[in-house]
C-alpha atoms as a PDB file:
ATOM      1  CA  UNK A   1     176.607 -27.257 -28.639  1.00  0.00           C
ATOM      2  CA  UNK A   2     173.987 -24.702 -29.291  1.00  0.00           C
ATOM      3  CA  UNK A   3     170.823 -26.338 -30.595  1.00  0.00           C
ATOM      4  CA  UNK A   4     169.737 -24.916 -34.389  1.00  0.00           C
ATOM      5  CA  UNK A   5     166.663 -22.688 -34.004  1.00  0.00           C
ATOM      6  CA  UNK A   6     164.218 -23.607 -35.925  1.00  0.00           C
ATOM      7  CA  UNK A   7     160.841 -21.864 -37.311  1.00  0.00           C
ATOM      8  CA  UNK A   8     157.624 -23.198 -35.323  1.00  0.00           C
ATOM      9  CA  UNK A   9     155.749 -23.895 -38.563  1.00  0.00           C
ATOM     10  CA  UNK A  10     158.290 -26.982 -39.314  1.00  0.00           C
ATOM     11  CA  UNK A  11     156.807 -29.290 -37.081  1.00  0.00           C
ATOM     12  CA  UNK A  12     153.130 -28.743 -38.833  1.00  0.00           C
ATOM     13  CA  UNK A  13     155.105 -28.914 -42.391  1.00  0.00           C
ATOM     14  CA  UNK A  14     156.758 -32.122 -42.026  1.00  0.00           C
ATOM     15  CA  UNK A  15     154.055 -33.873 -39.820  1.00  0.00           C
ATOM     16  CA  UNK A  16     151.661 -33.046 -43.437  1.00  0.00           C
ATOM     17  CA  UNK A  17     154.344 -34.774 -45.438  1.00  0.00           C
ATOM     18  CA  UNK A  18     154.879 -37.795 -43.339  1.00  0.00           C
ATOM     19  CA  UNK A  19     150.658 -37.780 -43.778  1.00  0.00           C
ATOM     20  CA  UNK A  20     151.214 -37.602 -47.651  1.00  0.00           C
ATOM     21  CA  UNK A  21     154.177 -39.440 -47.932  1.00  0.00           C
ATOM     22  CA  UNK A  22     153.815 -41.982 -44.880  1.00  0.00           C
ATOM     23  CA  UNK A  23     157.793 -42.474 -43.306  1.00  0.00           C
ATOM     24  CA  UNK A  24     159.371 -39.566 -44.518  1.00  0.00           C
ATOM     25  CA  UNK A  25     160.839 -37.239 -41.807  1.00  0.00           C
ATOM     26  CA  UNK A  26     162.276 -34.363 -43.319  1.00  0.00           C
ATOM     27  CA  UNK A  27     162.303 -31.995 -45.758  1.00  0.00           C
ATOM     28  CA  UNK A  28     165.087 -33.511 -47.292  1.00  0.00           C
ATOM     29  CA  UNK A  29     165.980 -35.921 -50.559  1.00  0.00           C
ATOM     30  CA  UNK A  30     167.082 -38.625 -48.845  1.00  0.00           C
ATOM     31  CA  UNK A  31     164.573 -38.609 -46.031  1.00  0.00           C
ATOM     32  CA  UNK A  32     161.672 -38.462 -48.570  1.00  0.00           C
ATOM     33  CA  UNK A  33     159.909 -42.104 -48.981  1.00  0.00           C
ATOM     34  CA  UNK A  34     158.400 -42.945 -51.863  1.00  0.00           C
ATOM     35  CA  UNK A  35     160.437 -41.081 -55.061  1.00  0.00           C
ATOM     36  CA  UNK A  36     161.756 -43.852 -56.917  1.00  0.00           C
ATOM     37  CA  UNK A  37     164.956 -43.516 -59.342  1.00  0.00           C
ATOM     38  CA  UNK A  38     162.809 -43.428 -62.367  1.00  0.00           C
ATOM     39  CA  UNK A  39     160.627 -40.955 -61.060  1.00  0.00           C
ATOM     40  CA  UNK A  40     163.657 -37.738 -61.473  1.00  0.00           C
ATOM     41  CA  UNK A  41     163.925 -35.995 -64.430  1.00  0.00           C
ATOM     42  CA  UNK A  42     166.981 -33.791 -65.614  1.00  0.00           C
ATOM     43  CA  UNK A  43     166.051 -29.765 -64.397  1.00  0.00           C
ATOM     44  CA  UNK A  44     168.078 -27.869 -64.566  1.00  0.00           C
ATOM     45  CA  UNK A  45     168.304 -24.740 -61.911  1.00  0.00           C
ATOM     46  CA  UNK A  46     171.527 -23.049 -63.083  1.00  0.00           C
ATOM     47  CA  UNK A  47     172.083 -22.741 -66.393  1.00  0.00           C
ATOM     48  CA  UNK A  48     168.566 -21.248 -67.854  1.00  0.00           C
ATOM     49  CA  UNK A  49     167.508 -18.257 -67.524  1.00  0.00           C
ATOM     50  CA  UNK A  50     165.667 -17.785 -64.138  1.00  0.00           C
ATOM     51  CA  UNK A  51     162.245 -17.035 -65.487  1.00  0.00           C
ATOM     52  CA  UNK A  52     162.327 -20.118 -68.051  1.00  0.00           C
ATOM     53  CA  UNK A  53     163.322 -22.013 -64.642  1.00  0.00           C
ATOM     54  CA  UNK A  54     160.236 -20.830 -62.842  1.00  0.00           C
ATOM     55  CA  UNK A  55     157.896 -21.328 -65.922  1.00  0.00           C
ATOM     56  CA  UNK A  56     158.970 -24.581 -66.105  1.00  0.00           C
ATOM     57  CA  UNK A  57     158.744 -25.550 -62.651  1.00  0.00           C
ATOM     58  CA  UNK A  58     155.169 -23.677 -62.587  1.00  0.00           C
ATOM     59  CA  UNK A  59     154.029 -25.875 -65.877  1.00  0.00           C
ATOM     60  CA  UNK A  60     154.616 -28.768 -62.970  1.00  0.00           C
ATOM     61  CA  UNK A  61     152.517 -27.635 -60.498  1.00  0.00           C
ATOM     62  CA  UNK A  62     149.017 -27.198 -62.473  1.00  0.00           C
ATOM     63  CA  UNK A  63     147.756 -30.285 -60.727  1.00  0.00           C
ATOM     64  CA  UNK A  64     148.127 -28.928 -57.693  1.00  0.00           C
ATOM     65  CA  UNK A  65     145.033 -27.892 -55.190  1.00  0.00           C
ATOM     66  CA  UNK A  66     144.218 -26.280 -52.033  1.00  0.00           C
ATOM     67  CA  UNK A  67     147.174 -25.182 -49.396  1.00  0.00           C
ATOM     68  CA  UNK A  68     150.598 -25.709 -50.353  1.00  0.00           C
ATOM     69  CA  UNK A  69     153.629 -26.776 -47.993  1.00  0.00           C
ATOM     70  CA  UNK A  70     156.271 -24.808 -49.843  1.00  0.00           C
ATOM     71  CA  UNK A  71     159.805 -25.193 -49.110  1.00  0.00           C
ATOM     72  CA  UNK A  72     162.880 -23.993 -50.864  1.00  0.00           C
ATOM     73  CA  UNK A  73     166.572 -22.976 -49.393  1.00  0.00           C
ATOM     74  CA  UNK A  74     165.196 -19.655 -47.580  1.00  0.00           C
ATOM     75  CA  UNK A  75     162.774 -21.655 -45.348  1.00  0.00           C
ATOM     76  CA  UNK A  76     165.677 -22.910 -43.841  1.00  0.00           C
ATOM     77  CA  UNK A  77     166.145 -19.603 -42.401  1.00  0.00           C
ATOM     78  CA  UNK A  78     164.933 -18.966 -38.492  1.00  0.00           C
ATOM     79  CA  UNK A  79     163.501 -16.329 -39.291  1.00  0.00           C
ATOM     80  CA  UNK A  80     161.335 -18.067 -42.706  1.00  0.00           C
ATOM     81  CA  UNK A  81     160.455 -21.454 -42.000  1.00  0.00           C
ATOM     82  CA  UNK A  82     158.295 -23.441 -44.498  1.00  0.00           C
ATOM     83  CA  UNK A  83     155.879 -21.106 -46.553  1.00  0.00           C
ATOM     84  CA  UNK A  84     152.331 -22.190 -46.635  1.00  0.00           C
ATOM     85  CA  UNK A  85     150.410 -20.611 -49.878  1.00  0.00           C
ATOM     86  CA  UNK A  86     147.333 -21.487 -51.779  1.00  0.00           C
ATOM     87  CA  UNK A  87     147.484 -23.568 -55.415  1.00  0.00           C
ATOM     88  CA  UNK A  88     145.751 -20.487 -57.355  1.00  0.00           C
ATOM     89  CA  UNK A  89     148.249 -17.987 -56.291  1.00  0.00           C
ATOM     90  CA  UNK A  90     152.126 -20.068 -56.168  1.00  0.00           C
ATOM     91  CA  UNK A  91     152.424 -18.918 -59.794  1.00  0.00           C
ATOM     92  CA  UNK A  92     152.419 -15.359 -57.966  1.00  0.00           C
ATOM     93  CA  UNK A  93     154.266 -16.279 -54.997  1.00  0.00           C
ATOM     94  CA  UNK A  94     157.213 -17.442 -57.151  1.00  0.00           C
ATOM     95  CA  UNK A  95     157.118 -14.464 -59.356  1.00  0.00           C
ATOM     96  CA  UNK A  96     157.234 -12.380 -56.789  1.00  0.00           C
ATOM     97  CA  UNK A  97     159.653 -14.682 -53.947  1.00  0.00           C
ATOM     98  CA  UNK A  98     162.936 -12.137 -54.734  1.00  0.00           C
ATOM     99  CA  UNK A  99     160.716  -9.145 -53.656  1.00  0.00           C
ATOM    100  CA  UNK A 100     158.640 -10.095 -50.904  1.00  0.00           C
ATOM    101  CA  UNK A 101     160.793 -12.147 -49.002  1.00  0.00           C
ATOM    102  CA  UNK A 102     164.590 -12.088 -50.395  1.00  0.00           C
ATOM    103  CA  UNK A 103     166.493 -13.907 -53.583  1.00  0.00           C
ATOM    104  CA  UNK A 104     165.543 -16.178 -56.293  1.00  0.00           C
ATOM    105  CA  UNK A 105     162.818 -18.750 -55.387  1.00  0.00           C
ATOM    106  CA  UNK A 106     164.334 -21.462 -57.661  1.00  0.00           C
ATOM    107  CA  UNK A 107     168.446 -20.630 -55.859  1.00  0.00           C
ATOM    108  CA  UNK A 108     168.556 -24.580 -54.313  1.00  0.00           C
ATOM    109  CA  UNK A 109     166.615 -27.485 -53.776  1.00  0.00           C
ATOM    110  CA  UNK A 110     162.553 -27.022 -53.713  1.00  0.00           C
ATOM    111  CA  UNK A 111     159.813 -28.953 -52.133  1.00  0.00           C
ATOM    112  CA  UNK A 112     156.054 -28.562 -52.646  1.00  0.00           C
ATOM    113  CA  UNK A 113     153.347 -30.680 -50.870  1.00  0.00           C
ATOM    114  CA  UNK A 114     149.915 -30.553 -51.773  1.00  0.00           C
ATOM    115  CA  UNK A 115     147.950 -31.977 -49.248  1.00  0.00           C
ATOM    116  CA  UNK A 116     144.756 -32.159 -50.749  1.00  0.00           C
ATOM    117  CA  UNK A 117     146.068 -33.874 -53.877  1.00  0.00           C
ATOM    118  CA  UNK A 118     148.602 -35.918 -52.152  1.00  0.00           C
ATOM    119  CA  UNK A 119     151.022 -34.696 -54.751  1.00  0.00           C
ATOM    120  CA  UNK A 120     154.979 -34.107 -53.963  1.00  0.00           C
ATOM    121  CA  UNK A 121     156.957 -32.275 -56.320  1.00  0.00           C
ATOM    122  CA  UNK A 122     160.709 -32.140 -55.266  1.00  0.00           C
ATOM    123  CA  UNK A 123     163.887 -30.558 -57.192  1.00  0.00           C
ATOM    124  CA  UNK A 124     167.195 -31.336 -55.878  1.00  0.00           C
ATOM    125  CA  UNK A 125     169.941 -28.487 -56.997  1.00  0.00           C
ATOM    126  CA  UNK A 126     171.703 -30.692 -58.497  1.00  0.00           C
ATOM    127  CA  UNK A 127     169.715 -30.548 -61.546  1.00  0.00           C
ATOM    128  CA  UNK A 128     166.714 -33.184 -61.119  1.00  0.00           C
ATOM    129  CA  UNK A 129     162.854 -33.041 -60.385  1.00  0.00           C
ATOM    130  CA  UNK A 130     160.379 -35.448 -59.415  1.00  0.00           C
ATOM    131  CA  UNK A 131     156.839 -35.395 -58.935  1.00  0.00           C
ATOM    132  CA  UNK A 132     154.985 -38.404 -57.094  1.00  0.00           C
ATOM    133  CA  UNK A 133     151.789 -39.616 -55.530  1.00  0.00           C
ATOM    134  CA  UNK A 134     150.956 -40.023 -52.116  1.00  0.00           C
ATOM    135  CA  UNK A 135     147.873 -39.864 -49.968  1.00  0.00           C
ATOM    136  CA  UNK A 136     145.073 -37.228 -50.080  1.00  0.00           C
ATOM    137  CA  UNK A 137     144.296 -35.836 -46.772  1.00  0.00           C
ATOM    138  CA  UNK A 138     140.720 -36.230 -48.326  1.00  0.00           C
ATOM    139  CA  UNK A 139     141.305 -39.579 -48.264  1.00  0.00           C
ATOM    140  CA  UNK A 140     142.843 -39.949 -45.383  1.00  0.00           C
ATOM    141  CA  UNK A 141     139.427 -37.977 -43.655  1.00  0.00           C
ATOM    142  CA  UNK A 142     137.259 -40.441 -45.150  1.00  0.00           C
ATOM    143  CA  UNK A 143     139.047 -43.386 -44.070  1.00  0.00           C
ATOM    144  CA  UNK A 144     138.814 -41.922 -40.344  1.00  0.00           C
END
């Protein structure tokens, strides 16, 4: 069996959330530690129009600081890999996402790590968000 290439950024990306969120191993639902069941919230990615969806999802994110881990279904691409993008300009990066890079940013699940807030906001495609609290890497440096 031929082994699945994947992008050389990926081992960075998910090393940053298992700092964030210690124990979780993948950009993945259920490899994510730390979401609990009362933590999603209906979202729905397929029946709204797809700039409502992005506003929405943006209105999220305002929290958010510093680098971003973004992922969404087109990082699972070889040739994509996670997309690393600074707080003050994701409202542009998902704008823009269908011309820059290809389709809708919002098509499948999303997953956005802030490092330096230690916040996780995850959408499954099935129609849920969730946004929760880990560990700062500030934190985490001033521990060390």
């Amino acid at each position: 069996m031929t082994p699945i290439r994947r992008h050389v950024n990926w081992g960075f990306a998910e090393e940053v959330l298992a700092a964030v969120l210690p124990g979780s191993t993948a950009y993945d639902h259920d490899r994510i530690v730390g979401i609990l069941r009362e933590d999603w919230q209906p979202f729905d990615i397929e029946q709204r129009d797809a700039d409502v969806i992005e506003d929405d999802f943006l209105a999220r994110c305002t929290e958010l600081k510093g680098p971003l881990i973004v992922v969404n279904s087109t990082s699972f691409d070889s040739d994509q890999g996670p997309f690393f993008v600074d707080a003050a300009k994701l409202t542009e990066f998902v704008k823009m996402f269908h011309v820059r890079v290809r389709d809708y940013f919002m098509y499948a699940s999303v997953f956005v790590v802030s490092p330096v807030t230690g916040i996780v906001i995850v959408v499954q495609d099935d129609g849920y968000i969730a946004t929760v609290r880990g560990r700062s890497v500030l934190t985490m440096l001033r521990e060390a």
